[in-house]
N, C-alpha and C. Protein backbone atom coordinates (compact mmCIF):
# COMPACT_ATOMS: atom_id res chain seq x y z
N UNK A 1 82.13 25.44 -118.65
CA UNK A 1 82.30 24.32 -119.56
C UNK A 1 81.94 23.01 -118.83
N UNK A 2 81.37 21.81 -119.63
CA UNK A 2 80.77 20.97 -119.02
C UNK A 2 81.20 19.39 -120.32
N UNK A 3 81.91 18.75 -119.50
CA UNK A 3 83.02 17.48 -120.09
C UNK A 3 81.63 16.57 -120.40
N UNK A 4 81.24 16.66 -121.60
CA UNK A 4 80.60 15.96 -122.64
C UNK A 4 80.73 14.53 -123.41
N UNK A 5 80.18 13.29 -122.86
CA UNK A 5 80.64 11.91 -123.78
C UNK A 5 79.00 11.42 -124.07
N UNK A 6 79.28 11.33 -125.39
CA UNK A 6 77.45 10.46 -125.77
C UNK A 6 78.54 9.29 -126.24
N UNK A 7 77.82 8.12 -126.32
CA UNK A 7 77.77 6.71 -126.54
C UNK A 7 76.04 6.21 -127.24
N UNK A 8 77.15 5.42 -128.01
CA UNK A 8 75.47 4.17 -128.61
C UNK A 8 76.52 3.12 -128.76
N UNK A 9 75.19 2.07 -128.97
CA UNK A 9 76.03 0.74 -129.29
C UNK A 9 76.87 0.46 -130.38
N UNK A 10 77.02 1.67 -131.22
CA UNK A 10 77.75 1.71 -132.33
C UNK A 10 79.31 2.12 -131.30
N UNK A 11 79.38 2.94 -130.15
CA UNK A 11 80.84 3.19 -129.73
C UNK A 11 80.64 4.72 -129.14
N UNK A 12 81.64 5.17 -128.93
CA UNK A 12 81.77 6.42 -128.55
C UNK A 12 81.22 7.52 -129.73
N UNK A 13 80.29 8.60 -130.10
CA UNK A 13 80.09 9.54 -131.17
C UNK A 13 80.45 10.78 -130.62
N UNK A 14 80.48 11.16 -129.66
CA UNK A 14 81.15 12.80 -129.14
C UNK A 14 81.91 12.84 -127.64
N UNK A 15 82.87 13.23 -128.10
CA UNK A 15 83.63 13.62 -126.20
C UNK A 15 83.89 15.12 -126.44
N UNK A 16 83.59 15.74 -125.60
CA UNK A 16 84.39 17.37 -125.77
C UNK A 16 83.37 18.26 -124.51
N UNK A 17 84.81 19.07 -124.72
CA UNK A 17 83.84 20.59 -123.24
C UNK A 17 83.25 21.23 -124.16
N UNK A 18 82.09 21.58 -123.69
CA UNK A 18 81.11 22.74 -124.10
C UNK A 18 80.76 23.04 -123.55
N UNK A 19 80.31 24.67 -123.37
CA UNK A 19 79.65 25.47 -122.56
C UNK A 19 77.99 24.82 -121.87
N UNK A 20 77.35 24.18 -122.83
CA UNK A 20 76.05 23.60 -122.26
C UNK A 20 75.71 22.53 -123.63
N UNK A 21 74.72 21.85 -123.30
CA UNK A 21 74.34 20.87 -123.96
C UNK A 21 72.73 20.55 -123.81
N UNK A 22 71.92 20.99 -124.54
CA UNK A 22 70.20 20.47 -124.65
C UNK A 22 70.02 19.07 -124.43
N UNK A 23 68.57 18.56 -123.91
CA UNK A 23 68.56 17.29 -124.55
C UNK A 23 67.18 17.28 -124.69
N UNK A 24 66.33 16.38 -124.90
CA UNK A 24 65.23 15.73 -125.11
C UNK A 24 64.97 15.14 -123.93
N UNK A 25 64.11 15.59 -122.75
CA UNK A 25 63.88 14.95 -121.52
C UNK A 25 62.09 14.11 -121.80
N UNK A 26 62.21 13.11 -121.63
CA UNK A 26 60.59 12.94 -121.42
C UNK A 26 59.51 13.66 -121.50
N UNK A 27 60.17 14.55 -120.30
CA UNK A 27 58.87 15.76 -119.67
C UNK A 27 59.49 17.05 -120.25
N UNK A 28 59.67 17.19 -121.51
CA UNK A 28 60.74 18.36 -122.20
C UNK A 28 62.01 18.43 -122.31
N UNK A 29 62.45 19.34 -123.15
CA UNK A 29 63.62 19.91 -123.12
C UNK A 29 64.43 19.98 -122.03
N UNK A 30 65.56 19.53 -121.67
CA UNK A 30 66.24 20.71 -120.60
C UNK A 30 67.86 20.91 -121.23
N UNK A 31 68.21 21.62 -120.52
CA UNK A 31 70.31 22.12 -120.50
C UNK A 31 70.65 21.87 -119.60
N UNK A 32 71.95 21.62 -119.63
CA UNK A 32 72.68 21.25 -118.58
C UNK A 32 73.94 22.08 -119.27
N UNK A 33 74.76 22.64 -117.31
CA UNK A 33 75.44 23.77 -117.85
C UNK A 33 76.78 23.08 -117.23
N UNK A 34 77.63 23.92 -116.91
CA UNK A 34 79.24 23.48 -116.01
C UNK A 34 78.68 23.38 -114.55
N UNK A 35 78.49 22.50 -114.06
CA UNK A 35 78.68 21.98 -112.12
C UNK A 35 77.34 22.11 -112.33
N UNK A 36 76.39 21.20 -113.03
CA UNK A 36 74.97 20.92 -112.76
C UNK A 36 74.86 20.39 -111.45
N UNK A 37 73.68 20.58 -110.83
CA UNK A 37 73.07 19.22 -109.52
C UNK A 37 73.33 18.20 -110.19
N UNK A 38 73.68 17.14 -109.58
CA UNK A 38 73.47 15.86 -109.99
C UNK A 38 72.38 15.75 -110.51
N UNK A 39 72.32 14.43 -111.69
CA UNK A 39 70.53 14.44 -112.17
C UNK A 39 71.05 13.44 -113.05
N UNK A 40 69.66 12.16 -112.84
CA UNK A 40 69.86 11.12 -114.14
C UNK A 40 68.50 11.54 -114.77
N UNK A 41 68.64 10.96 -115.99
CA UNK A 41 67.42 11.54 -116.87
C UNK A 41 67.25 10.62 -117.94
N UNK A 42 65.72 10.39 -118.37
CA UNK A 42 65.40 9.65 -119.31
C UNK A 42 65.03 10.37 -120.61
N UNK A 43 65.73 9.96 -122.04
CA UNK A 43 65.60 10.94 -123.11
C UNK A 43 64.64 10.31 -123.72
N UNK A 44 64.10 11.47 -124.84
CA UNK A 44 63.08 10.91 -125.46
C UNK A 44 63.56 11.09 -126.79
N UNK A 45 62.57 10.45 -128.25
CA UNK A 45 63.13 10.88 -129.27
C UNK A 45 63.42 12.64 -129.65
N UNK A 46 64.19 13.06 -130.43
CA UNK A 46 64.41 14.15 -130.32
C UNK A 46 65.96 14.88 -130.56
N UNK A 47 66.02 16.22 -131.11
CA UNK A 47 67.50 16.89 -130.71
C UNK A 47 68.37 16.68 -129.99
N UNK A 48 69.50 16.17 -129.51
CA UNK A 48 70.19 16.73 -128.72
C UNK A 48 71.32 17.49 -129.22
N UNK A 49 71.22 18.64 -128.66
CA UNK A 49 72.26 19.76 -128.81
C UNK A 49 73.32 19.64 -127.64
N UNK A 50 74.95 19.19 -128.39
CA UNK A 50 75.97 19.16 -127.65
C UNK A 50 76.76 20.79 -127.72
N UNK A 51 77.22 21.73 -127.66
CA UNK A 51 77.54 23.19 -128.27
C UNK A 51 77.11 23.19 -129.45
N UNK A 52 77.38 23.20 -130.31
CA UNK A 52 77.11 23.37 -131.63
C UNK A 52 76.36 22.47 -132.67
N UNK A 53 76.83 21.14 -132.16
CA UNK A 53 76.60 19.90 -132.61
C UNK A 53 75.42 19.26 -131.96
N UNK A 54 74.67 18.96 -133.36
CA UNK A 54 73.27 18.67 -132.82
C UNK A 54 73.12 16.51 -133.86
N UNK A 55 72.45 16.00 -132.80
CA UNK A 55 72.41 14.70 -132.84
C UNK A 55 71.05 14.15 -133.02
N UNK A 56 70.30 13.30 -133.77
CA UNK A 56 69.36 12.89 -133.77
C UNK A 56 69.35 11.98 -133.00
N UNK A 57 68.05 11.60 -131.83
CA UNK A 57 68.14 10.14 -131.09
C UNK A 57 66.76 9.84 -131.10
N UNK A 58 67.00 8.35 -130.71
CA UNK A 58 65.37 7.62 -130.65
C UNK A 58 65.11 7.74 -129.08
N UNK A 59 65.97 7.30 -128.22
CA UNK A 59 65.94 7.36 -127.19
C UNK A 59 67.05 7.51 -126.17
N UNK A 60 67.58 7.48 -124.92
CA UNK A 60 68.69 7.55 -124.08
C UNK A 60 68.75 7.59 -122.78
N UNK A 61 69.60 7.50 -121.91
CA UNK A 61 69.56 7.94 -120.51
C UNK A 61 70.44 8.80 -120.72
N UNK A 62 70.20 9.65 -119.71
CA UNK A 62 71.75 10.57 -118.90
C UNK A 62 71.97 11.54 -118.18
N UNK A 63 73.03 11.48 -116.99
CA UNK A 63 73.54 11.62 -116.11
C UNK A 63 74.29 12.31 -115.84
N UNK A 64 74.49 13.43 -114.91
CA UNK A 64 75.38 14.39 -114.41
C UNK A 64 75.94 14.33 -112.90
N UNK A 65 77.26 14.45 -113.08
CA UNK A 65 78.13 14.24 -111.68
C UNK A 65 78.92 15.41 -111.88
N UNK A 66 79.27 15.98 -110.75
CA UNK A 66 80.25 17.26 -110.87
C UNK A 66 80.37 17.79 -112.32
N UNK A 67 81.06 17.75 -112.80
CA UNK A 67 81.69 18.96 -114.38
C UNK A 67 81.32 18.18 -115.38
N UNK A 68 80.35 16.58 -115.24
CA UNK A 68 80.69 15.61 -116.48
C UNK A 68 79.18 15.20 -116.34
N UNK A 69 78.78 15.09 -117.93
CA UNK A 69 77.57 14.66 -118.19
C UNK A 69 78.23 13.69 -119.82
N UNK A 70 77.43 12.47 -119.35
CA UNK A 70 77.81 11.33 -119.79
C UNK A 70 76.17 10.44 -120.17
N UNK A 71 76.01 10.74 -121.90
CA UNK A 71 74.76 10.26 -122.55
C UNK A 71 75.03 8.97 -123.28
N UNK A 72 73.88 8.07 -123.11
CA UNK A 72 73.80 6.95 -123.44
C UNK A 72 72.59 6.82 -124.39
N UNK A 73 72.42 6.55 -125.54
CA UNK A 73 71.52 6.98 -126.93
C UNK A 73 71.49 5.67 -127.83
N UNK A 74 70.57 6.10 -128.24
CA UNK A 74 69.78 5.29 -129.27
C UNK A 74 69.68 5.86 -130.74
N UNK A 75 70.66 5.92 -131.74
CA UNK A 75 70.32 6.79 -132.81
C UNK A 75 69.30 6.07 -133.85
């Protein structure tokens, strides 16, 4: 499980553990699982899949530290 927060300038839209989470990377797709490498990343428009819950974005950054990946979006 991997401690999940997206943000836009509207406020907080998702906090929760989920097993993995997709996103929209620039250079593709990727997942991020429980105890990723560290990694900041630039999103592109596109899906992001939080477990179940899937989000439309224009754009975003985001970042993984130990058990927590923490997205910053553009809906």
């Amino acid at each position: 499980m991997i401690n999940v927060t997206v943000r836009s300038n509207q406020g907080l839209l998702l906090k929760e553990a989920v097993p993995s989470a997709r996103l929209p990377g620039v250079g593709g797709d990727f997942e991020v699982m429980g105890f990723h490498v560290p990694l900041i990343a630039v999103l592109a428009k596109g899906r992001l899949w939080v477990g179940s819950r899937m989000l439309a974005i224009r754009s975003g950054l985001a970042w993984v530290v130990g058990n927590r990946l923490t997205i910053l979006v553009e809906t």
